[in-house]
Each structure stands twice: as C-alpha cells, then as structure tokens.
N, C-alpha and C. Protein backbone atom coordinates (compact mmCIF):
# COMPACT_ATOMS: atom_id res chain seq x y z
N UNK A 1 6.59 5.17 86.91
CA UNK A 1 5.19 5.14 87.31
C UNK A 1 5.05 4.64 88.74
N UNK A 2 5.60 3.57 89.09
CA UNK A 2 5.73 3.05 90.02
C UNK A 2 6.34 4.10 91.05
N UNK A 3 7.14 4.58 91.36
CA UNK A 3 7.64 6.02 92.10
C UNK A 3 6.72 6.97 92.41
N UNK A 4 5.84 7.26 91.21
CA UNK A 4 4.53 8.21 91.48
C UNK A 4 3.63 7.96 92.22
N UNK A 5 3.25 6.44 92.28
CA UNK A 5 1.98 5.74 92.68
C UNK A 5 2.74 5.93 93.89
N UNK A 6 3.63 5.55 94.62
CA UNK A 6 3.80 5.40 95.78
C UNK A 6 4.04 6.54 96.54
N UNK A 7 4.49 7.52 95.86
CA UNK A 7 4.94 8.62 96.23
C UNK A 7 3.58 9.47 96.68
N UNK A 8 2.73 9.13 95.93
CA UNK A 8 0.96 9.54 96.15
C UNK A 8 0.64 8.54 97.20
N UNK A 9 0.84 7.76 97.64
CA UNK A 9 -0.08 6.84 98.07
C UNK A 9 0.50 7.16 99.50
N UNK A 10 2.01 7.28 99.95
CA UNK A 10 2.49 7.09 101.14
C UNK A 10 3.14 8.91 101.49
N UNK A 11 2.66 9.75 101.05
CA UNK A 11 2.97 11.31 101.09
C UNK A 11 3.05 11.87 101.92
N UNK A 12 1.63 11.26 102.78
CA UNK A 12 1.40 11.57 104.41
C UNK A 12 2.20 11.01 105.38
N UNK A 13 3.27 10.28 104.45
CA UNK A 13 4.33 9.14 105.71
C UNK A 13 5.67 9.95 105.98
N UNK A 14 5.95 11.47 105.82
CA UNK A 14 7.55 11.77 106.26
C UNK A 14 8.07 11.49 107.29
N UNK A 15 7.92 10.76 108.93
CA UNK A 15 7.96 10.59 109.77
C UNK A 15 8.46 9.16 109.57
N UNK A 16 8.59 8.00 108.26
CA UNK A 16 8.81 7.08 108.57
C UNK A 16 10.26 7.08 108.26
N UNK A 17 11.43 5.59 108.54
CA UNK A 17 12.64 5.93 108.48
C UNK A 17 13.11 5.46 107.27
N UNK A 18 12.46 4.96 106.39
CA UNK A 18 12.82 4.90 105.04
C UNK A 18 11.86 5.58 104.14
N UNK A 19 12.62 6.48 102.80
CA UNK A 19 11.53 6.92 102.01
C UNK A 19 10.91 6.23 100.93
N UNK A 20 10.33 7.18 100.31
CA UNK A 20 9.52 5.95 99.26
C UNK A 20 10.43 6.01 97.87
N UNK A 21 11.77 6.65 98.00
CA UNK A 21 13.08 6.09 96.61
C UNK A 21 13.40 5.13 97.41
N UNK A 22 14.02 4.53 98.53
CA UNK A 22 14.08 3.45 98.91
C UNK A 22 13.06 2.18 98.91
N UNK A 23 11.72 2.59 99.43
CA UNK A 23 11.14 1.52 99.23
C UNK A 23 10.65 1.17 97.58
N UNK A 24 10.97 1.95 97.14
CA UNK A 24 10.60 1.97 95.49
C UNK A 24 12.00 0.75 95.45
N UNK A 25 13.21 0.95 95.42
CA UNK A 25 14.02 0.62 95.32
C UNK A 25 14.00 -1.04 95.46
N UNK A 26 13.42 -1.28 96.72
CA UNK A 26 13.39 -2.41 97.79
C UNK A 26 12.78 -3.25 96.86
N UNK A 27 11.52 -2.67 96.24
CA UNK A 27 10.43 -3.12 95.58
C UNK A 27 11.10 -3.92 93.94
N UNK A 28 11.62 -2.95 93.45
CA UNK A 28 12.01 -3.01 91.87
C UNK A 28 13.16 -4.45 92.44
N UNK A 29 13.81 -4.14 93.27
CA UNK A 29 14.79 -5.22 93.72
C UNK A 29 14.23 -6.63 93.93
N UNK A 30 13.11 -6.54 94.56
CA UNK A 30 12.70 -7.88 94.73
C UNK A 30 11.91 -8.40 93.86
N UNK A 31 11.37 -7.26 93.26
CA UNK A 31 10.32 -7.90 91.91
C UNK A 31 11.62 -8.54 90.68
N UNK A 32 12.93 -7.97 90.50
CA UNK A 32 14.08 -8.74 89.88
C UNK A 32 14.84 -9.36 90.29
N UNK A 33 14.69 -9.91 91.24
CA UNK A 33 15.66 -10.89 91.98
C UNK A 33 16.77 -10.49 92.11
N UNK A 34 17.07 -9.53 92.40
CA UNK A 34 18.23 -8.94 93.05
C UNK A 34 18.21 -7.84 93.71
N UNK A 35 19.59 -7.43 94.41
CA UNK A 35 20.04 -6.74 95.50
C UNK A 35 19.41 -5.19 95.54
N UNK A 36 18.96 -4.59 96.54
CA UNK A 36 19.10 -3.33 96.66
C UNK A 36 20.06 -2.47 95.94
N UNK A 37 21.03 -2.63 96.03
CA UNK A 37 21.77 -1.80 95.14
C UNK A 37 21.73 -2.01 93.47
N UNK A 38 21.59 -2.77 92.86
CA UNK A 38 20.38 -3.18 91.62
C UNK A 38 19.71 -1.86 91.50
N UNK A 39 18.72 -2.30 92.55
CA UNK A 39 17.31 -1.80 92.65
C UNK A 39 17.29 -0.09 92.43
N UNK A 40 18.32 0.33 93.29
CA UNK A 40 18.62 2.06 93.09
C UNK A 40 18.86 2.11 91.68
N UNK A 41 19.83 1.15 91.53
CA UNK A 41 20.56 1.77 90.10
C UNK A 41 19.60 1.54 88.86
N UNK A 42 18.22 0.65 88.83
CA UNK A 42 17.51 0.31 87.76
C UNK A 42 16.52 1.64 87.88
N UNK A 43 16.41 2.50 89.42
CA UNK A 43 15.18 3.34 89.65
C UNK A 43 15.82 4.77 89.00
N UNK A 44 17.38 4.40 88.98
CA UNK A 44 17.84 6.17 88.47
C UNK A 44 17.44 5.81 87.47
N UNK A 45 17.96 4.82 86.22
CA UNK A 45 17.65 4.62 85.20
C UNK A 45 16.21 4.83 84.62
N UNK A 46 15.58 4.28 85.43
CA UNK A 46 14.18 4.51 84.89
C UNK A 46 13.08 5.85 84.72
N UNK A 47 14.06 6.52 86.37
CA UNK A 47 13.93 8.33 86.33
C UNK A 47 14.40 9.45 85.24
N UNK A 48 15.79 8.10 84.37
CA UNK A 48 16.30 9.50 83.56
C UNK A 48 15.66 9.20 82.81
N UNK A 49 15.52 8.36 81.97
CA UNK A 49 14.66 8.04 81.14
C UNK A 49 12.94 8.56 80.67
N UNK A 50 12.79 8.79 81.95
CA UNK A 50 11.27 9.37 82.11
C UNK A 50 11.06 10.93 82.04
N UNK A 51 12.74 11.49 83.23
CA UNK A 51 12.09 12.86 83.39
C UNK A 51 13.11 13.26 82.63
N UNK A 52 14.54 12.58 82.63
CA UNK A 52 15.51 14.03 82.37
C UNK A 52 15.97 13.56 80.72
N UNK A 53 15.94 12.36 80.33
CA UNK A 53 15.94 12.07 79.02
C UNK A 53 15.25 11.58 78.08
N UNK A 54 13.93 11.77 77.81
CA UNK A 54 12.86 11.04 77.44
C UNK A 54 12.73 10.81 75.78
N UNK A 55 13.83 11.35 75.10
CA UNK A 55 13.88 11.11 74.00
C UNK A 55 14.60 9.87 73.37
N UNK A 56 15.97 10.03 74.64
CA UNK A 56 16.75 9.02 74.64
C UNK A 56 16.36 7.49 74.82
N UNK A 57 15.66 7.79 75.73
CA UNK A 57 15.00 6.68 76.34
C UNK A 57 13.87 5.79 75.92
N UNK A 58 13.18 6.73 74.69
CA UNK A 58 12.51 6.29 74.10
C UNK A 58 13.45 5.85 72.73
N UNK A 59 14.54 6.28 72.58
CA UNK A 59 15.42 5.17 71.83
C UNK A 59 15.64 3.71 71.82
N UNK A 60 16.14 3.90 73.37
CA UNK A 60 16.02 2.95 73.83
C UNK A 60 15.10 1.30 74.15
N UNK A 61 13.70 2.19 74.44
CA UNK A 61 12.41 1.34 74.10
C UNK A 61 12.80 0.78 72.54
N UNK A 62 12.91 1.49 71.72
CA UNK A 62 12.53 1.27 70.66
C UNK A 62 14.20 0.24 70.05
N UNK A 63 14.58 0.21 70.49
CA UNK A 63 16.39 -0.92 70.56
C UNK A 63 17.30 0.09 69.30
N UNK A 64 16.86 0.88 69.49
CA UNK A 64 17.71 2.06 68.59
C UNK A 64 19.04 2.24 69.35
N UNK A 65 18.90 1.86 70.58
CA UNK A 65 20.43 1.95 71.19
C UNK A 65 20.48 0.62 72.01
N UNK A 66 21.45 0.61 72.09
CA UNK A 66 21.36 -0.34 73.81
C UNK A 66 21.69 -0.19 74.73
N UNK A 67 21.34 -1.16 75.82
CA UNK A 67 21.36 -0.41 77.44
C UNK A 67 22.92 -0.15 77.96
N UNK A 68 24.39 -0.73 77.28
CA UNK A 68 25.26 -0.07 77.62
C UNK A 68 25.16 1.78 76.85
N UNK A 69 25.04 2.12 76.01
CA UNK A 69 25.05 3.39 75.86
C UNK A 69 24.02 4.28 75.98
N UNK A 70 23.03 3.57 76.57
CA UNK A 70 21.63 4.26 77.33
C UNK A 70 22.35 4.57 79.22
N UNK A 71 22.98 3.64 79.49
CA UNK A 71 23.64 3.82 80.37
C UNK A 71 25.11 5.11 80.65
N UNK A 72 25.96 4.88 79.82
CA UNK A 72 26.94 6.17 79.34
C UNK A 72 26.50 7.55 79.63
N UNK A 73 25.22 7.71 78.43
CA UNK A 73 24.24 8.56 77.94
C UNK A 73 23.95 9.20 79.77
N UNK A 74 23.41 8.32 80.41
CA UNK A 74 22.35 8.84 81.83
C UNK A 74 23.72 9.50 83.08
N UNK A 75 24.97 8.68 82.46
CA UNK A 75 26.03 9.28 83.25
C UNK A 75 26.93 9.82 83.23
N UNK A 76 26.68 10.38 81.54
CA UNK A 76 27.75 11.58 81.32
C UNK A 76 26.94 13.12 81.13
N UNK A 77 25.58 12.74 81.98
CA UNK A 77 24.68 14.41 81.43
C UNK A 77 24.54 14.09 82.59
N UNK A 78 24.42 13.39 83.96
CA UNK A 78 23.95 13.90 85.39
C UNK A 78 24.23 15.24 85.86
N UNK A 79 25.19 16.05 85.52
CA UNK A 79 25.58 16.89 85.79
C UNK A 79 24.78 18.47 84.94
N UNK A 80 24.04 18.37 84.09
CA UNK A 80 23.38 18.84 83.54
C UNK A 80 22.21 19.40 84.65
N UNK A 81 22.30 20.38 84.92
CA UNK A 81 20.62 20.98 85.42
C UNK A 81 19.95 21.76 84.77
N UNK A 82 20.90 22.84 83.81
CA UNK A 82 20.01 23.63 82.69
C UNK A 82 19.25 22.91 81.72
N UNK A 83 17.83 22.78 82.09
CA UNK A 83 16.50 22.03 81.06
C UNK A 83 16.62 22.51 79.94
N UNK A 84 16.85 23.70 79.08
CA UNK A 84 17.29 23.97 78.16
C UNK A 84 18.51 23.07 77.29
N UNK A 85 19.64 22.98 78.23
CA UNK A 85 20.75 22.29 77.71
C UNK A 85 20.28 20.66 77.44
N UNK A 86 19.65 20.32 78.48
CA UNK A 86 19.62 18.99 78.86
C UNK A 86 18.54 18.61 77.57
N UNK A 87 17.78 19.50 77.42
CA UNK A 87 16.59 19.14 76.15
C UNK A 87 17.33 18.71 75.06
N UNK A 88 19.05 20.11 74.92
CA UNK A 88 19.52 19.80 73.51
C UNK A 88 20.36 18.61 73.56
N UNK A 89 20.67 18.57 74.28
CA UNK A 89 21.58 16.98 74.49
C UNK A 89 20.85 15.84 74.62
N UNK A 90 19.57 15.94 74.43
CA UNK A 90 18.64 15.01 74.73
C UNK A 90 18.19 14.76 73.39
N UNK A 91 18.07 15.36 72.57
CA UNK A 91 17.68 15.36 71.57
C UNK A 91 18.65 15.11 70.27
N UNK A 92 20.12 15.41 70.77
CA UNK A 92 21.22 14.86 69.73
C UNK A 92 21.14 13.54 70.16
C-alpha cells in the first residue's frame, strides 16, 4: 500500500535521483530500525505477497506458514512470469 501511495503521490517526480522503490525502501527501513538493505528485502516481500503471490501470502497472514518458507516460496517462483503458471503455483 505504502508503494502505491507514494508512487501516486510523487509520479510527477522522474527527474529526481532516487525512485520511489528506494524511497519506499528508505522509509520501511527506518520505520524498522534497520538498514536499507532490510528495507528492499522486506519491500520485495511485501510486493510478492500482494501482487505475484497473494494466496500464499495470505497464508502467511493467517500463520499457516512461516516467514522462513514464505520466504523460499517468494524465491524459488521469481523466475516465473507466466500469470497463468504463477496463479497455479500460487495456489498449491
């Protein structure tokens, strides 16, 4: 959500030298007390979860899994671009 809002809010900004996955990044990082690189890695997570695995992820919400194999899960299908495929693997 947070990605969207900003992504709407700062749209008219391509000219600046960081984008808004970075400052998203910057953001999630400092709101958890830790590092930028954290911060990327909590924003993929939160992207697969939302766009490319949302079934899974709502496993997850729900502690049907946990965040080491919610993690596995987001980095053994990156490679996935067929939405078709990715639905069915999303759904086993």
């Amino acid at each position: 959500d947070l990605h969207e809002e900003r992504a709407s809010q700062f749209a008219d900004r391509q000219e600046w030298a960081v984008d808004v996955w970075e400052a998203v990044a910057a953001e999630v990082a400092a709101a958890l007390r830790t590092n930028v690189g954290m911060g990327y890695s909590y924003l993929r997570y939160a992207m697969a979860m939302r766009l490319r695995l949302p079934k899974l992820g709502k496993a997850f919400e729900a502690g049907d899994i946990d965040f080491r194999l919610f993690q596995t899960a987001v980095f053994r299908t990156c490679l996935i671009e067929d939405p078709e495929a990715l639905d069915t693997v999303d759904a086993q």
